[in-house]
Protein backbone atom coordinates (compact mmCIF):
# COMPACT_ATOMS: atom_id res chain seq x y z
CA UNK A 1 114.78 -92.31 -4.91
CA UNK A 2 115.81 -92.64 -8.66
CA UNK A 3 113.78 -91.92 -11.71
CA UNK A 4 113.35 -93.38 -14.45
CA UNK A 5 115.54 -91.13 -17.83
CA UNK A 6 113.88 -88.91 -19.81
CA UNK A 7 113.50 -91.10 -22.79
CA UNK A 8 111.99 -93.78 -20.83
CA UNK A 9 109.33 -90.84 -20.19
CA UNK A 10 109.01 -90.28 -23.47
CA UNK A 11 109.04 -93.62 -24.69
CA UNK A 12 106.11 -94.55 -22.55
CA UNK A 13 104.35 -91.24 -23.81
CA UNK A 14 104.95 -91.95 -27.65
CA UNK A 15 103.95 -95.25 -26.75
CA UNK A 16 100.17 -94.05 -25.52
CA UNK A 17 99.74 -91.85 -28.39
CA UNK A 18 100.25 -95.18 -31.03
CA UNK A 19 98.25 -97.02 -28.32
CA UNK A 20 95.27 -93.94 -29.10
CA UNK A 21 95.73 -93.18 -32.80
CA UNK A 22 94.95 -96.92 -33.63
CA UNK A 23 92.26 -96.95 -31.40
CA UNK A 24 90.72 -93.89 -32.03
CA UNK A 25 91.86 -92.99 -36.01
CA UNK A 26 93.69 -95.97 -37.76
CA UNK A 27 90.53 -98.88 -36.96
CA UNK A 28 87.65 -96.36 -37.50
CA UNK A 29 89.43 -94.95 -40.45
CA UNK A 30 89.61 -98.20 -42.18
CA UNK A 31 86.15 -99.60 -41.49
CA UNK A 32 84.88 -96.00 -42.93
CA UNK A 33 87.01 -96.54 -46.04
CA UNK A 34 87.73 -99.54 -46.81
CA UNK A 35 85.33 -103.09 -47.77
CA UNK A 36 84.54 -104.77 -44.07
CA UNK A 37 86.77 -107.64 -45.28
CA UNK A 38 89.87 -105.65 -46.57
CA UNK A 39 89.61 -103.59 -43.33
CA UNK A 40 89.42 -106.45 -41.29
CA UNK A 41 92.80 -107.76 -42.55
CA UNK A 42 94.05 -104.27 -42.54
CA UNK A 43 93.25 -103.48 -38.97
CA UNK A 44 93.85 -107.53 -38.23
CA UNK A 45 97.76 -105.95 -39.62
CA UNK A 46 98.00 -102.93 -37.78
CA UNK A 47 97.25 -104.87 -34.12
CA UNK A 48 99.76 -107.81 -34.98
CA UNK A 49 102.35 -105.36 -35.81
CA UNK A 50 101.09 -102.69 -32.28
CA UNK A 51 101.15 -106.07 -30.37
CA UNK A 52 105.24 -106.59 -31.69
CA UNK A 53 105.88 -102.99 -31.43
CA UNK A 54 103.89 -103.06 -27.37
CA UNK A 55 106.26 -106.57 -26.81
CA UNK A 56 109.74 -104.56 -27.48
CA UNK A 57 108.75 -101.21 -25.46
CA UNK A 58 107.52 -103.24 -22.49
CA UNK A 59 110.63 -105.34 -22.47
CA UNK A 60 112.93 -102.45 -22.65
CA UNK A 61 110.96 -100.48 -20.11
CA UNK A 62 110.91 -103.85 -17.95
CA UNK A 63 114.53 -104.23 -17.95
CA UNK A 64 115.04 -100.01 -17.26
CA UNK A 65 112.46 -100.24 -14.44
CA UNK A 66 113.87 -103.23 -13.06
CA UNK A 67 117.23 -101.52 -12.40
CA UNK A 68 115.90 -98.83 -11.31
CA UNK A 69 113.53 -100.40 -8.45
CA UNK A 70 116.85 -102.54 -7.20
CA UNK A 71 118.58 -99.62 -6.73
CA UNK A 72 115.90 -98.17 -4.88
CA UNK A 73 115.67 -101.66 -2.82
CA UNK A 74 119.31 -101.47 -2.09
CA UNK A 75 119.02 -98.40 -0.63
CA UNK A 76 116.00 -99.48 1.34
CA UNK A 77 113.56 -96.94 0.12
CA UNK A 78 111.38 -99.62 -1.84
CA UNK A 79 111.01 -102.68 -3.42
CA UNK A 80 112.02 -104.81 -6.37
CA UNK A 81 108.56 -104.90 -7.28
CA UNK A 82 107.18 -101.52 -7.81
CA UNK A 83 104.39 -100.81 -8.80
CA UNK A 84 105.97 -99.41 -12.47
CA UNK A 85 107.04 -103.19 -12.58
CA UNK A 86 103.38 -104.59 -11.91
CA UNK A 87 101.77 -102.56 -14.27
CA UNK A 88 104.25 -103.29 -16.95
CA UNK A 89 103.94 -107.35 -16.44
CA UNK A 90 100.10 -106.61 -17.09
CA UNK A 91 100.84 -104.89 -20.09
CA UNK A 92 102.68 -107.97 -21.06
CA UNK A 93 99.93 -110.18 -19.87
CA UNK A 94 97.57 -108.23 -21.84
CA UNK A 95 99.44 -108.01 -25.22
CA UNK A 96 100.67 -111.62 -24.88
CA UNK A 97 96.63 -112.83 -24.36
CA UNK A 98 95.00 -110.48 -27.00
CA UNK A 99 97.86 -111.49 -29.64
CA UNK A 100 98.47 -114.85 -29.67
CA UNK A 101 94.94 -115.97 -27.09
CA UNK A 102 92.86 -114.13 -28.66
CA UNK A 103 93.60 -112.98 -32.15
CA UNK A 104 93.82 -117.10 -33.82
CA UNK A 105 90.51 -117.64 -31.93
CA UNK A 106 89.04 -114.53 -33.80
CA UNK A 107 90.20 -116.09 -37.00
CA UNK A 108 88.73 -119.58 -36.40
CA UNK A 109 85.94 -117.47 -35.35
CA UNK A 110 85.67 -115.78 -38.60
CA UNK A 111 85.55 -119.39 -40.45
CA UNK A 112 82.83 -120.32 -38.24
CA UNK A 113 84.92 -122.77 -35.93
CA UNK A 114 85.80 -122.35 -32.41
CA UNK A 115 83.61 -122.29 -29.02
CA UNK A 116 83.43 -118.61 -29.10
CA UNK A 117 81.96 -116.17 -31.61
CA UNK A 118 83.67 -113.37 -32.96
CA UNK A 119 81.95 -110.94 -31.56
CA UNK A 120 82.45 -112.30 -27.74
CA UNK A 121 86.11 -112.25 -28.89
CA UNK A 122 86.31 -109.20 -30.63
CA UNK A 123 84.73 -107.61 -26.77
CA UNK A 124 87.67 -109.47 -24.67
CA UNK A 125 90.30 -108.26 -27.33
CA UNK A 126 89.11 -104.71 -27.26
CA UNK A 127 88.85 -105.37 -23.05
CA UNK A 128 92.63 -105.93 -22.82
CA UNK A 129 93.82 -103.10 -25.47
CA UNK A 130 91.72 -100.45 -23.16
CA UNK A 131 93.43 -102.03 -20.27
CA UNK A 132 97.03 -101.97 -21.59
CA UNK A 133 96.43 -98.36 -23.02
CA UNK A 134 95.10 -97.49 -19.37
CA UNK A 135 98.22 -99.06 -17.55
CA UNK A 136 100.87 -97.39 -20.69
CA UNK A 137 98.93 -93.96 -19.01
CA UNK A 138 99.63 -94.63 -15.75
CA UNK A 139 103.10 -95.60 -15.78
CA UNK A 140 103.93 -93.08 -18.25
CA UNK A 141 102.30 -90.72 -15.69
CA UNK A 142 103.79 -91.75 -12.22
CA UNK A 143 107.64 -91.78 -14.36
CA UNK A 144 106.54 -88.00 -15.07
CA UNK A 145 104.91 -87.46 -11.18
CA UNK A 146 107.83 -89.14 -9.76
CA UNK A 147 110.42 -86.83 -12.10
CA UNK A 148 108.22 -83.59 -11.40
CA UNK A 149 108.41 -83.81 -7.69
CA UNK A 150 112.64 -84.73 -7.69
């Protein structure tokens, strides 16, 4: 069985911590600082440029895990579609809905248009992120698991 290189590891790692400091410091931060409507754009900033930054890292761990799990499919000890590979689609899935699904919505929200209100879309948006940062855990975990016990 292959594993996945050290800087994928540690790509996925890095990647979890930036997932977690704009959770947990950046958004809080600026909502404790800043004027509700400057911290709004300000956080509105941060996610569209996490959401870019989430697009690239799941691509290039995509592509890494993809040759990886044909290897291992090759040599008959798996399948194309690991599970590294499903939980990195959802992360796609996840950043792809919350960015471009979600995010305009919010801002038609904002101006008072739209089905939904901001706060209903503000929950779903904050749904996916928790997700993705979950799944960014776990495959940053099994990569390590799967290293540790080679």
């Amino acid at each position: 069985m292959r594993i996945v290189p050290a800087w994928c590891r540690l790509v996925a790692a890095a990647w979890f911590g930036l997932l977690a400091t704009i959770a947990f410091i950046a958004a809080p931060a600026a909502f404790a600082t800043l004027e509700r409507a400057d911290a709004g754009r300000y956080v509105t900033y941060v996610f569209g440029v996490e959401a870019w930054t989430s697009l690239a890292m799941a691509l290039v761990l995509l592509v890494v895990e993809q040759r990886r799990a044909r290897a291992d499919a090759q040599a008959r000890r798996g399948s194309v579609m690991s599970g590294a590979t499903l939980m990195l689609l959802a992360i796609l899935f996840c950043t792809l809905s919350a960015q471009f699904g979600i995010e305009p919505m919010m801002a038609a929200a904002r101006r008072g248009a739209g089905p939904w209100s901001f706060g209903a879309l503000h929950a779903a948006s904050t749904v996916l992120y928790a997700i993705k940062a979950l799944l960014v855990l776990a495959v940053a975990w099994r990569w390590q698991a799967r290293a540790a016990s080679s």
